[in-house]
C-alpha atoms as a PDB file:
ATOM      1  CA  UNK A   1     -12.874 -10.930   1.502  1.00  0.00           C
ATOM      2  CA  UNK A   2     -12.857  -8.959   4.797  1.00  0.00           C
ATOM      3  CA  UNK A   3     -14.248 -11.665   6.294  1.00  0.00           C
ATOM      4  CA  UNK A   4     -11.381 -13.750   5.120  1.00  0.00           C
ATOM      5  CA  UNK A   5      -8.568 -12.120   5.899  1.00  0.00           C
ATOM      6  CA  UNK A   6      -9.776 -11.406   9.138  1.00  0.00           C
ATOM      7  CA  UNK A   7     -10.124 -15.052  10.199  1.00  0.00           C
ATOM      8  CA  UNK A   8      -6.953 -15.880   8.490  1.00  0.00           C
ATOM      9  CA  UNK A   9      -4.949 -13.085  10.171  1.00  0.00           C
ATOM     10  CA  UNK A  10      -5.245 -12.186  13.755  1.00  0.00           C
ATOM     11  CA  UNK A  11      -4.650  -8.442  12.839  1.00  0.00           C
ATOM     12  CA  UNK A  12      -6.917  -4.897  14.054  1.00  0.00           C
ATOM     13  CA  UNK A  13      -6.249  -3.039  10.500  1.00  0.00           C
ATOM     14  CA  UNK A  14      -9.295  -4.365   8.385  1.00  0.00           C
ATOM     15  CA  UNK A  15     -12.681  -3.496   9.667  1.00  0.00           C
ATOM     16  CA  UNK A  16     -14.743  -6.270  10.400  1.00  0.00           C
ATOM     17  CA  UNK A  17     -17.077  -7.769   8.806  1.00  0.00           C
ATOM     18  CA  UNK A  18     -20.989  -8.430  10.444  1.00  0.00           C
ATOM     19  CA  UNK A  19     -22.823  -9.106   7.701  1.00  0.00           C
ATOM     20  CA  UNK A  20     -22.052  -9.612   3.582  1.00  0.00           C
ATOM     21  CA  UNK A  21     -24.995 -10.607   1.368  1.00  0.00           C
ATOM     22  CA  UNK A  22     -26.117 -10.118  -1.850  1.00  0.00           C
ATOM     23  CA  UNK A  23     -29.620  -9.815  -3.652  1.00  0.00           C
ATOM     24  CA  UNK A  24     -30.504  -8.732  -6.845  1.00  0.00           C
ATOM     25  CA  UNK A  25     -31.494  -5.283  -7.848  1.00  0.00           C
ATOM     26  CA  UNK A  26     -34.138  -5.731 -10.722  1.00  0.00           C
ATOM     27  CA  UNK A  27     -33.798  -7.846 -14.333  1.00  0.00           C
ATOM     28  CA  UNK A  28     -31.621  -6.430 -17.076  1.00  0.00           C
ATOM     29  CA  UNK A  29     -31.025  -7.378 -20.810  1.00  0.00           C
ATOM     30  CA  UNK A  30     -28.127  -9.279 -19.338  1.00  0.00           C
ATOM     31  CA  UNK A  31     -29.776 -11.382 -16.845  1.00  0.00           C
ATOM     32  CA  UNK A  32     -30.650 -10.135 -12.821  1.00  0.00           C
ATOM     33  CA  UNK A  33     -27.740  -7.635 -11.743  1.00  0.00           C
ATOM     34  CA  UNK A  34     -26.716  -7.980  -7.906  1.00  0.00           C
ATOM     35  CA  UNK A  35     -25.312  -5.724  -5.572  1.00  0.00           C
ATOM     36  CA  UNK A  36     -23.700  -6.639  -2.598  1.00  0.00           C
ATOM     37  CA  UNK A  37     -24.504  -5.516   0.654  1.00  0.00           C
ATOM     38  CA  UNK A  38     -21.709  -5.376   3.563  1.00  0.00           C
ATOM     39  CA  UNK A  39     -22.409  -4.520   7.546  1.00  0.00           C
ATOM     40  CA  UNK A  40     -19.023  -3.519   8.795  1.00  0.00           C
ATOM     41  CA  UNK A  41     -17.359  -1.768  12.107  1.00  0.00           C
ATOM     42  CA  UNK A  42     -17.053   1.982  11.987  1.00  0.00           C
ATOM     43  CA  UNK A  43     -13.724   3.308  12.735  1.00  0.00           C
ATOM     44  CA  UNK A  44     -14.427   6.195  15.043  1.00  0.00           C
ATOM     45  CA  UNK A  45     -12.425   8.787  14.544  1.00  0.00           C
ATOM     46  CA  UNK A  46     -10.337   7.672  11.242  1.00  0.00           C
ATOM     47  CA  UNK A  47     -10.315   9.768   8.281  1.00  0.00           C
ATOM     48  CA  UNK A  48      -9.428   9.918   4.756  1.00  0.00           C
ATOM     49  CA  UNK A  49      -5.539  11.643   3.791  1.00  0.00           C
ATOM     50  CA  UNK A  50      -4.543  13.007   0.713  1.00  0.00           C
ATOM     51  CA  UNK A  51      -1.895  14.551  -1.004  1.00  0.00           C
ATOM     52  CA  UNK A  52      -2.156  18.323  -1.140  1.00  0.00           C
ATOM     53  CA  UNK A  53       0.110  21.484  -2.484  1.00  0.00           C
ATOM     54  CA  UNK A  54       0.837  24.030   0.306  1.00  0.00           C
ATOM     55  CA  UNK A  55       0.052  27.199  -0.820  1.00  0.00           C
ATOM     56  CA  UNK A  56       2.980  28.153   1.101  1.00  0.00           C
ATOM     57  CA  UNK A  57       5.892  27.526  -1.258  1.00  0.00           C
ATOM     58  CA  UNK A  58       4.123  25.564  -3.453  1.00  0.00           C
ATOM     59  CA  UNK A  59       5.201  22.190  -1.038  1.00  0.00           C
ATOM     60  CA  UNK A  60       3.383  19.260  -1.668  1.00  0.00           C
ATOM     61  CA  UNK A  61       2.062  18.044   1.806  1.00  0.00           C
ATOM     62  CA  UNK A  62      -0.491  15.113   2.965  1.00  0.00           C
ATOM     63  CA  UNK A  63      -3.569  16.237   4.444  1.00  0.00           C
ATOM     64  CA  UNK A  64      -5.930  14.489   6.446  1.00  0.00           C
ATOM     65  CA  UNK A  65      -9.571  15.206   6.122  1.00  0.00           C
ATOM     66  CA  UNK A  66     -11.335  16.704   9.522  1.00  0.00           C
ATOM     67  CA  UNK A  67      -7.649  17.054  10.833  1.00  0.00           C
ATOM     68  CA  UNK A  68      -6.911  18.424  14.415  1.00  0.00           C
ATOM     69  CA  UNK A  69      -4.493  20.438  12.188  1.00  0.00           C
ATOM     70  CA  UNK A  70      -5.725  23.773  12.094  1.00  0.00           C
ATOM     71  CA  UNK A  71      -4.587  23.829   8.318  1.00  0.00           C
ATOM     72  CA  UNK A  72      -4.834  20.041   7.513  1.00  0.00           C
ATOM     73  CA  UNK A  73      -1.634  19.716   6.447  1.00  0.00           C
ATOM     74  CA  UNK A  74      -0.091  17.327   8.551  1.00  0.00           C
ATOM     75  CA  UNK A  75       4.027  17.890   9.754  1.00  0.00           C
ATOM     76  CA  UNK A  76       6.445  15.562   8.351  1.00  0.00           C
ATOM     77  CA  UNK A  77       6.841  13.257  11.549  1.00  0.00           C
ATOM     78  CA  UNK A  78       3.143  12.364  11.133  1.00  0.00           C
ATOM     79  CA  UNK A  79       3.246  11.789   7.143  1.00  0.00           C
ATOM     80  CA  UNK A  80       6.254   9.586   7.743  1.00  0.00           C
ATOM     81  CA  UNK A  81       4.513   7.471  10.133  1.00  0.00           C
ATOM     82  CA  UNK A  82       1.438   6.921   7.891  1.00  0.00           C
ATOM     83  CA  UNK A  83       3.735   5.723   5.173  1.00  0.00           C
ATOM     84  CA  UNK A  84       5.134   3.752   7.013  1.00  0.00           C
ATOM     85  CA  UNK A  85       1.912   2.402   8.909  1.00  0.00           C
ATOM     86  CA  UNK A  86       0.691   1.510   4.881  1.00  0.00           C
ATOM     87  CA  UNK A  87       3.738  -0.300   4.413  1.00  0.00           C
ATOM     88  CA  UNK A  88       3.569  -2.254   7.417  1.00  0.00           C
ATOM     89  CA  UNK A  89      -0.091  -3.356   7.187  1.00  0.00           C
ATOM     90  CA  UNK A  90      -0.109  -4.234   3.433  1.00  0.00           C
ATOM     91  CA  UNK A  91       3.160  -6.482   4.298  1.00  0.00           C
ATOM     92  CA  UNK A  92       1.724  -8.138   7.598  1.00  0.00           C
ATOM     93  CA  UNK A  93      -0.786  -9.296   5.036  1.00  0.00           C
ATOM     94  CA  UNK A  94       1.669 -11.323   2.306  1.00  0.00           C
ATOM     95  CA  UNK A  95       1.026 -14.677   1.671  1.00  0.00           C
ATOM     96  CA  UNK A  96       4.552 -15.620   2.128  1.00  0.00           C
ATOM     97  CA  UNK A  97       4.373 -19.174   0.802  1.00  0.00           C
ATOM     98  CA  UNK A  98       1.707 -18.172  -2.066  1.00  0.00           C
ATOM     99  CA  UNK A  99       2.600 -14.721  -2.342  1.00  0.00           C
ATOM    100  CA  UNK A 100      -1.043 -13.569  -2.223  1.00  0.00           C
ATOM    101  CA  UNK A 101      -1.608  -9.840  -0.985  1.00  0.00           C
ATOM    102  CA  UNK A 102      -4.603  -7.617  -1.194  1.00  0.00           C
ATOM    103  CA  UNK A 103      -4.635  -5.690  -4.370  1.00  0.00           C
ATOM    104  CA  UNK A 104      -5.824  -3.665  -6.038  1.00  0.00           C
ATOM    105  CA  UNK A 105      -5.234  -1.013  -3.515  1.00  0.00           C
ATOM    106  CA  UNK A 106      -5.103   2.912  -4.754  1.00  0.00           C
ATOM    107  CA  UNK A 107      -4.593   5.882  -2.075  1.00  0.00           C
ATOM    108  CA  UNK A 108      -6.897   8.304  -4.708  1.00  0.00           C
ATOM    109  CA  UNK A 109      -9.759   5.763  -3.426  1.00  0.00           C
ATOM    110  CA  UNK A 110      -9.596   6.629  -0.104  1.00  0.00           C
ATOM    111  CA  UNK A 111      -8.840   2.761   0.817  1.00  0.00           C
ATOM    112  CA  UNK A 112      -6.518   3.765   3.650  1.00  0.00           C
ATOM    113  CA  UNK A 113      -7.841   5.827   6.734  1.00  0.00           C
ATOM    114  CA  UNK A 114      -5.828   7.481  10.083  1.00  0.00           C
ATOM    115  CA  UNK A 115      -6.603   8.657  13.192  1.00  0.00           C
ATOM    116  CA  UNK A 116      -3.929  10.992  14.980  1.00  0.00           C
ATOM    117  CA  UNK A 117      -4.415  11.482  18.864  1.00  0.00           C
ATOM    118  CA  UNK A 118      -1.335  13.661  19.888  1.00  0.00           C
ATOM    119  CA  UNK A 119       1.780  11.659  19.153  1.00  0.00           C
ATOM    120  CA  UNK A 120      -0.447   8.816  17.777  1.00  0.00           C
ATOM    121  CA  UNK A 121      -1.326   7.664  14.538  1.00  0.00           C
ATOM    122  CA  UNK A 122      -3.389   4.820  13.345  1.00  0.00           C
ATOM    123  CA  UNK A 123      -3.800   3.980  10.179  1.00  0.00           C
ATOM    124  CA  UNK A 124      -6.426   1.122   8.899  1.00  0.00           C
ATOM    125  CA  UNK A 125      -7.095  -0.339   5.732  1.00  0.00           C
ATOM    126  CA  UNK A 126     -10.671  -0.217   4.878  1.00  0.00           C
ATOM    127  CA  UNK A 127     -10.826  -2.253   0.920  1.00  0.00           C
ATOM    128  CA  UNK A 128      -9.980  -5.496   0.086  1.00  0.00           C
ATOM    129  CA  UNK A 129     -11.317  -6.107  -2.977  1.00  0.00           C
ATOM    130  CA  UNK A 130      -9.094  -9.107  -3.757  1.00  0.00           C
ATOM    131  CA  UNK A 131      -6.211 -11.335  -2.323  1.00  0.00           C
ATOM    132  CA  UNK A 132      -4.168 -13.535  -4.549  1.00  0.00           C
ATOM    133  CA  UNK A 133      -0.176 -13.685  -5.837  1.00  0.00           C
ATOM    134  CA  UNK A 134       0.462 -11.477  -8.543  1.00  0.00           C
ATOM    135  CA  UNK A 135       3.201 -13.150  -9.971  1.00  0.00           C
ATOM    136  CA  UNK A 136       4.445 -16.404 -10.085  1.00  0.00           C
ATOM    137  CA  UNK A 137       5.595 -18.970 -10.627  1.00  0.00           C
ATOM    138  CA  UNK A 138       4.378 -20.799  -7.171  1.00  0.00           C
ATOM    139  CA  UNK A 139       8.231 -21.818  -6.632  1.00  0.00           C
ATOM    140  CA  UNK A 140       9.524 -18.673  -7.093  1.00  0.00           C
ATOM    141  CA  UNK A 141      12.251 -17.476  -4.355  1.00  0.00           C
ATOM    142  CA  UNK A 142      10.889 -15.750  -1.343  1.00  0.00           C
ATOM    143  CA  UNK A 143      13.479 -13.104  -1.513  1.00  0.00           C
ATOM    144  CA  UNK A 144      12.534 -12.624  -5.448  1.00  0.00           C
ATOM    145  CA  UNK A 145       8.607 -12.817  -4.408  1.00  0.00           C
ATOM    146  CA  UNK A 146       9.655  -9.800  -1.768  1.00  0.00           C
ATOM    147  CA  UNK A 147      11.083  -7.899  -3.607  1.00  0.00           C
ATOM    148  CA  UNK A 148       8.741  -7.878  -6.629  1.00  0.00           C
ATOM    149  CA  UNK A 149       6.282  -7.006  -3.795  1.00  0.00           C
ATOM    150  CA  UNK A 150       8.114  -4.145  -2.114  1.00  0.00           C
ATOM    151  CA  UNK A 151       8.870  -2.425  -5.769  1.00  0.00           C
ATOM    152  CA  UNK A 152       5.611  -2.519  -5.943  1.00  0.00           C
ATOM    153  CA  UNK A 153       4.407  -0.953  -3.014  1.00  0.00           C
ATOM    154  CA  UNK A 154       6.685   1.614  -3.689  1.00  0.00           C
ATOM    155  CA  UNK A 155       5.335   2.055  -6.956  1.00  0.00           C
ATOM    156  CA  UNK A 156       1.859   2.691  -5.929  1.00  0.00           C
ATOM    157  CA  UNK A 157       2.347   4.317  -2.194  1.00  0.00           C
ATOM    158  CA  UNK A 158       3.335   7.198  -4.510  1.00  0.00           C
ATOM    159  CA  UNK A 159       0.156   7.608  -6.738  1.00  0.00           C
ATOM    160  CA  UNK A 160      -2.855   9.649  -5.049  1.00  0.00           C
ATOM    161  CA  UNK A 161      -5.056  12.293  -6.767  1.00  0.00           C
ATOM    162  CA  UNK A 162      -4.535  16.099  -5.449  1.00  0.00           C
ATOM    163  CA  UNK A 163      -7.013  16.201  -2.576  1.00  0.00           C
ATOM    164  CA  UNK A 164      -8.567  13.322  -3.555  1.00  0.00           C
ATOM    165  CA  UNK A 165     -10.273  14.357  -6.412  1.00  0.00           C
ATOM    166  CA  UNK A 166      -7.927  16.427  -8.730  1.00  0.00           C
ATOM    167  CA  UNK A 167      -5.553  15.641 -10.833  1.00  0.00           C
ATOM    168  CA  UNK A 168      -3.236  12.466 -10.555  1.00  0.00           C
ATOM    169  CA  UNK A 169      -0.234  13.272  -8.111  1.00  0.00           C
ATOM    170  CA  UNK A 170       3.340  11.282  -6.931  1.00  0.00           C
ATOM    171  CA  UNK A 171       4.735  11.548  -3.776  1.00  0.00           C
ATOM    172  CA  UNK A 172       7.349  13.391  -2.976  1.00  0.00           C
ATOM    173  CA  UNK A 173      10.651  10.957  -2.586  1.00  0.00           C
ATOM    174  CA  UNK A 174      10.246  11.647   1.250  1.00  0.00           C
ATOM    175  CA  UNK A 175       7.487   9.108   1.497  1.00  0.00           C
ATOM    176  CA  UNK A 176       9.752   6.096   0.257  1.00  0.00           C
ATOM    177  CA  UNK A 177      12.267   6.091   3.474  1.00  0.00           C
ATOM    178  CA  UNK A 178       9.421   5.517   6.031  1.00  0.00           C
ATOM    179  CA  UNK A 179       7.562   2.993   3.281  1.00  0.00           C
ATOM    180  CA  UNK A 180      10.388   0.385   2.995  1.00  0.00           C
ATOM    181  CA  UNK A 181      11.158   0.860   7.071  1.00  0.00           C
ATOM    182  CA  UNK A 182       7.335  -0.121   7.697  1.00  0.00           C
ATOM    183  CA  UNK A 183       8.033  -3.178   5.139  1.00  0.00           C
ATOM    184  CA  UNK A 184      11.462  -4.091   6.916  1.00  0.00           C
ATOM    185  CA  UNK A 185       9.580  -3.525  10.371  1.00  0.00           C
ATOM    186  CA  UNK A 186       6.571  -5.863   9.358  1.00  0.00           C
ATOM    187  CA  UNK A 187       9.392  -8.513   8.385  1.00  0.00           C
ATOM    188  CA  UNK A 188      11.212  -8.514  11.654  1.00  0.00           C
ATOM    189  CA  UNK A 189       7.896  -8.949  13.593  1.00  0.00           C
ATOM    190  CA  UNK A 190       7.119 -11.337  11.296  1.00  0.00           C
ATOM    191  CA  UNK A 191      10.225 -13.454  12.259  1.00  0.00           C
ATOM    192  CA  UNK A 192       9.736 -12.873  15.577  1.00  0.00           C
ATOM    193  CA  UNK A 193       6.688 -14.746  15.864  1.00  0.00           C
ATOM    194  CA  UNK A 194       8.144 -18.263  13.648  1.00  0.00           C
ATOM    195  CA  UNK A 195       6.768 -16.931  10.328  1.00  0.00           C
ATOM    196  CA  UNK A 196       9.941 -16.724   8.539  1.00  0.00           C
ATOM    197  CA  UNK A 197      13.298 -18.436   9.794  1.00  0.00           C
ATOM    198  CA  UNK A 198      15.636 -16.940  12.240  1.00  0.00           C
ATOM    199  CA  UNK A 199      18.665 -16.545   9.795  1.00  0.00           C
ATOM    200  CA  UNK A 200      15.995 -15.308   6.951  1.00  0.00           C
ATOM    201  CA  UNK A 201      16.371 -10.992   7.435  1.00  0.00           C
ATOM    202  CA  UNK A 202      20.143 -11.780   7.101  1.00  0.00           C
ATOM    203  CA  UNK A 203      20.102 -13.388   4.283  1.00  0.00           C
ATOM    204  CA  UNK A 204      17.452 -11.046   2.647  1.00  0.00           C
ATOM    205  CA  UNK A 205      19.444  -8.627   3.062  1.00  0.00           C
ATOM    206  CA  UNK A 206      22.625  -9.939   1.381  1.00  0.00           C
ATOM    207  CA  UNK A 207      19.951 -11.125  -1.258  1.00  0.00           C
ATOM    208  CA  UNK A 208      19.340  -7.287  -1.291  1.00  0.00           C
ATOM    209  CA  UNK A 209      22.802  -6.142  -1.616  1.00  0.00           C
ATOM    210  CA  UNK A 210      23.645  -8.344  -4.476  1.00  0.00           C
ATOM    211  CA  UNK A 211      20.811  -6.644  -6.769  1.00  0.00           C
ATOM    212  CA  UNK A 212      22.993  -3.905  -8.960  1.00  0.00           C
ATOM    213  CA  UNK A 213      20.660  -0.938 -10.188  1.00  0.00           C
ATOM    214  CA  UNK A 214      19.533  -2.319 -13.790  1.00  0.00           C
ATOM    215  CA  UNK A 215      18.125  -5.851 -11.970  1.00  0.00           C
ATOM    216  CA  UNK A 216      16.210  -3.462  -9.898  1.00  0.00           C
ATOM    217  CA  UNK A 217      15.359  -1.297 -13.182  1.00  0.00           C
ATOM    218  CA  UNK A 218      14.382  -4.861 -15.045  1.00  0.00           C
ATOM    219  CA  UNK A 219      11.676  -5.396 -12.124  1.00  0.00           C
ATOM    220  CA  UNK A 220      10.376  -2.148 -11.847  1.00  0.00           C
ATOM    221  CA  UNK A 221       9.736  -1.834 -15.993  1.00  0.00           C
ATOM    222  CA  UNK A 222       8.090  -4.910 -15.870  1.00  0.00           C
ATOM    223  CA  UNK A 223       5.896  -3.802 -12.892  1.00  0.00           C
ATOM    224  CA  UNK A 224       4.630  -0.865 -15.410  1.00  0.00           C
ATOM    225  CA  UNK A 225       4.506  -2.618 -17.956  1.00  0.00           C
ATOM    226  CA  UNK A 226       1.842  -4.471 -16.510  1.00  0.00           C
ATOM    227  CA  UNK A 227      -0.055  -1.907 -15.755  1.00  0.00           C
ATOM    228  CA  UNK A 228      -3.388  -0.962 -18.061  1.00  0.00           C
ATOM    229  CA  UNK A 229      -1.684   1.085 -20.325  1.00  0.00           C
ATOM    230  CA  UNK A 230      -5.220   3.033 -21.344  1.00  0.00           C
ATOM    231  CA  UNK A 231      -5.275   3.513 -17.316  1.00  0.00           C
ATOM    232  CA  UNK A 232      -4.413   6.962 -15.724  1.00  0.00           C
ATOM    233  CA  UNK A 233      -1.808   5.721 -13.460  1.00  0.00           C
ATOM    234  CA  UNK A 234       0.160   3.990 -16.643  1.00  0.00           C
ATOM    235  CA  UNK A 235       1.819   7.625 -18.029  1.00  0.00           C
ATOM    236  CA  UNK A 236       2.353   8.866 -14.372  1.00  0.00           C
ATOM    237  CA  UNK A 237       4.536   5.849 -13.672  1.00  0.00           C
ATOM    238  CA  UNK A 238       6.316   5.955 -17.010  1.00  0.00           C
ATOM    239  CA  UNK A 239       7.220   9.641 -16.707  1.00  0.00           C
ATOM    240  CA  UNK A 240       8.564   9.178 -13.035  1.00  0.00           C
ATOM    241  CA  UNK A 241      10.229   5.814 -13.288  1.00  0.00           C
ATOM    242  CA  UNK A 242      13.983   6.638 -13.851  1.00  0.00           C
ATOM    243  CA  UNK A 243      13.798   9.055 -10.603  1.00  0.00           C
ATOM    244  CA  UNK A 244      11.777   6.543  -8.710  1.00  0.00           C
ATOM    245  CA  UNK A 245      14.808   3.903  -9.581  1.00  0.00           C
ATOM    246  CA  UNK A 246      17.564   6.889  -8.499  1.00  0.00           C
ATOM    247  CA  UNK A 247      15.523   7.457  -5.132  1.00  0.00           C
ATOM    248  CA  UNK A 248      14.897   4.036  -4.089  1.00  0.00           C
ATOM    249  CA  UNK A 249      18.246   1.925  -5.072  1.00  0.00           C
ATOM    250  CA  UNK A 250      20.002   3.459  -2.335  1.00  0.00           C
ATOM    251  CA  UNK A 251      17.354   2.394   0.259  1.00  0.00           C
ATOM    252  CA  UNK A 252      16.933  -0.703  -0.981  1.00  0.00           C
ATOM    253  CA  UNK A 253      20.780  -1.304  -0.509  1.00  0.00           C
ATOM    254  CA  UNK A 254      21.052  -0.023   2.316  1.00  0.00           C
END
C-alpha cells in the first residue's frame, strides 16, 4: 500500500517503500501462514507522541518520545501544529472522486511520528494498512463525502492510549481547532493546484453553514455506531459524544 500511495501521490509524508515481499513462515493446520516483509526509509530523527497527564495540575499534555523537551511535554504551539499536521496529511490523501482514504489509522499505534527542530515540526505518517471509501454510495455529494470524512477525523484524532500504553485517553477539546484548520488548509492547497474547482471552498462552506447541530449529531452517531462495539474505542466514543458535538459545531460553522 505504501508503495501505492506513493506513486499515486507526489507527497514526502509516507515513508517509502524499497522492498515488500512475502514468504511463508512454516505449514499450519490451516494451510502455509505468510508474513510479509517490508524495506522502508528511516525517518531520522521522528519520534512517536502521546498523550500524557502533567503531574503538574493534573493537565493532560502530548508528549513526544526522546523530546528536546527537557520534560517531554511539548507547549501548546507545538501540539497544535501536530494536530494540525495529522489533519492535513490524512486529507491531502482523500480520494475525492472515490472517497478512498487510508484507514484504519489509531494514534495509540504509534502510526503518526514528528520531528521538532526549533520552531519546526514534521509530522509523517508511517501505516497504511488500507485505502478505500468508507461510505458510499459512489455518487454521493462531495461536500456530504467531506464532511462524513472530517467528523471522522475528529472522532479518532481524539483517541490515544495514556503514554502509549495505558489506559484509553480523549483529547482535550484544544486539539479539534488546529485539526479542522489542517483539513481546511489541505483543501485550499488542494484547489490551488486544479484538484477541486475554483468556486468549490465557497460553496463548501455555505454547504457547511446550512448543517443545524442534530444533522451534524445524525452523522456523528452513525460514525459510532459503526464502530466494533466489543472494541475499546466503542464506549470511549459513546461516553464523549454529546461534548464532542458541543465542541466541534461551532468550528464546523464557523
Amino acid at each position: 500500500m505504501l508503495g501505492e500511495l506513493n506513486r499515486e501521490y507526489d507527497l514526502p509524508y509516507l515513508p517509502k517503500a524499497y522492498f515488500i515481499d512475502e514468504s511463508e513462515s512454516g505449514s499450519g493446520p490451516e494451510g502455509n501462514p505468510t508474513v510479509r516483509m517490508v524495506l522502508a526509509e528511516w525517518l531520522e530523527g521522528f519520534h512517536e507522541f502521546h498523550l500524557s497527564r502533567d503531574p503538574i495540575g493534573d493537565k493532560q499534555r502530548l508528549v513526544l518520545w526522546e523530546s528536546a523537551f527537557s520534560d517531554h511535554c511539548l507547549p501548546d504551539w507545538a501540539a497544535d501544529k501536530i494536530y494540525s499536521e495529522m489533519a492535513y496529511i490524512l486529507t491531502c490523501y482523500y480520494d475525492l472522486k472515490t472517497f478512498a482514504q487510508i484507514h484504519p489509522w489509531h494514534l495509540a499505534a504509534g502510526d503518526f511520528i514528528a520531528r521538532i527542530e526549533g520552531d519546526r515540526v514534521e509530522v509523517r505518517l508511517v501505516a497504511a494498512r488500507q485505502y478505500g471509501p468508507l461510505i458510499g454510495p459512489p455518487d454521493l455529494r462531495v461536500e456530504e463525502a467531506l464532511l462524513f470524512f472530517l467528523l471522522n477525523l475528529t472522532l479518532r484524532i481524539r483517541l490515544d492510549r495514556l503514554d502509549g500504553v495505558g489506559d484509553l485517553a480523549w483529547a482535550d477539546k484544544g486539539c479539534l481547532r488546529p485539526a479542522v484548520a489542517g483539513f481546511d488548509q489541505a483543501l485550499k492547497d488542494r484547489q490551488q493546484t486544479g484538484e477541486l474547482p475554483d468556486n468549490f471552498l465557497k460553496g463548501y462552506q455555505k454547504f457547511l453553514t446550512r448543517q443545524a447541530e442534530d444533522d451534524l449529531e445524525d452523522r456523528l452517531s452513525a460514525l459510532v455506531d459503526s464502530v466494533e462495539p466489543s472494541g475499546p474505542d466503542f464506549p470511549v466514543m459513546t461516553r464523549n459524544l454529546k461534548r464532542h458535538l458541543k465542541e466541534l459545531f461551532p468550528l464546523i460553522r464557523k
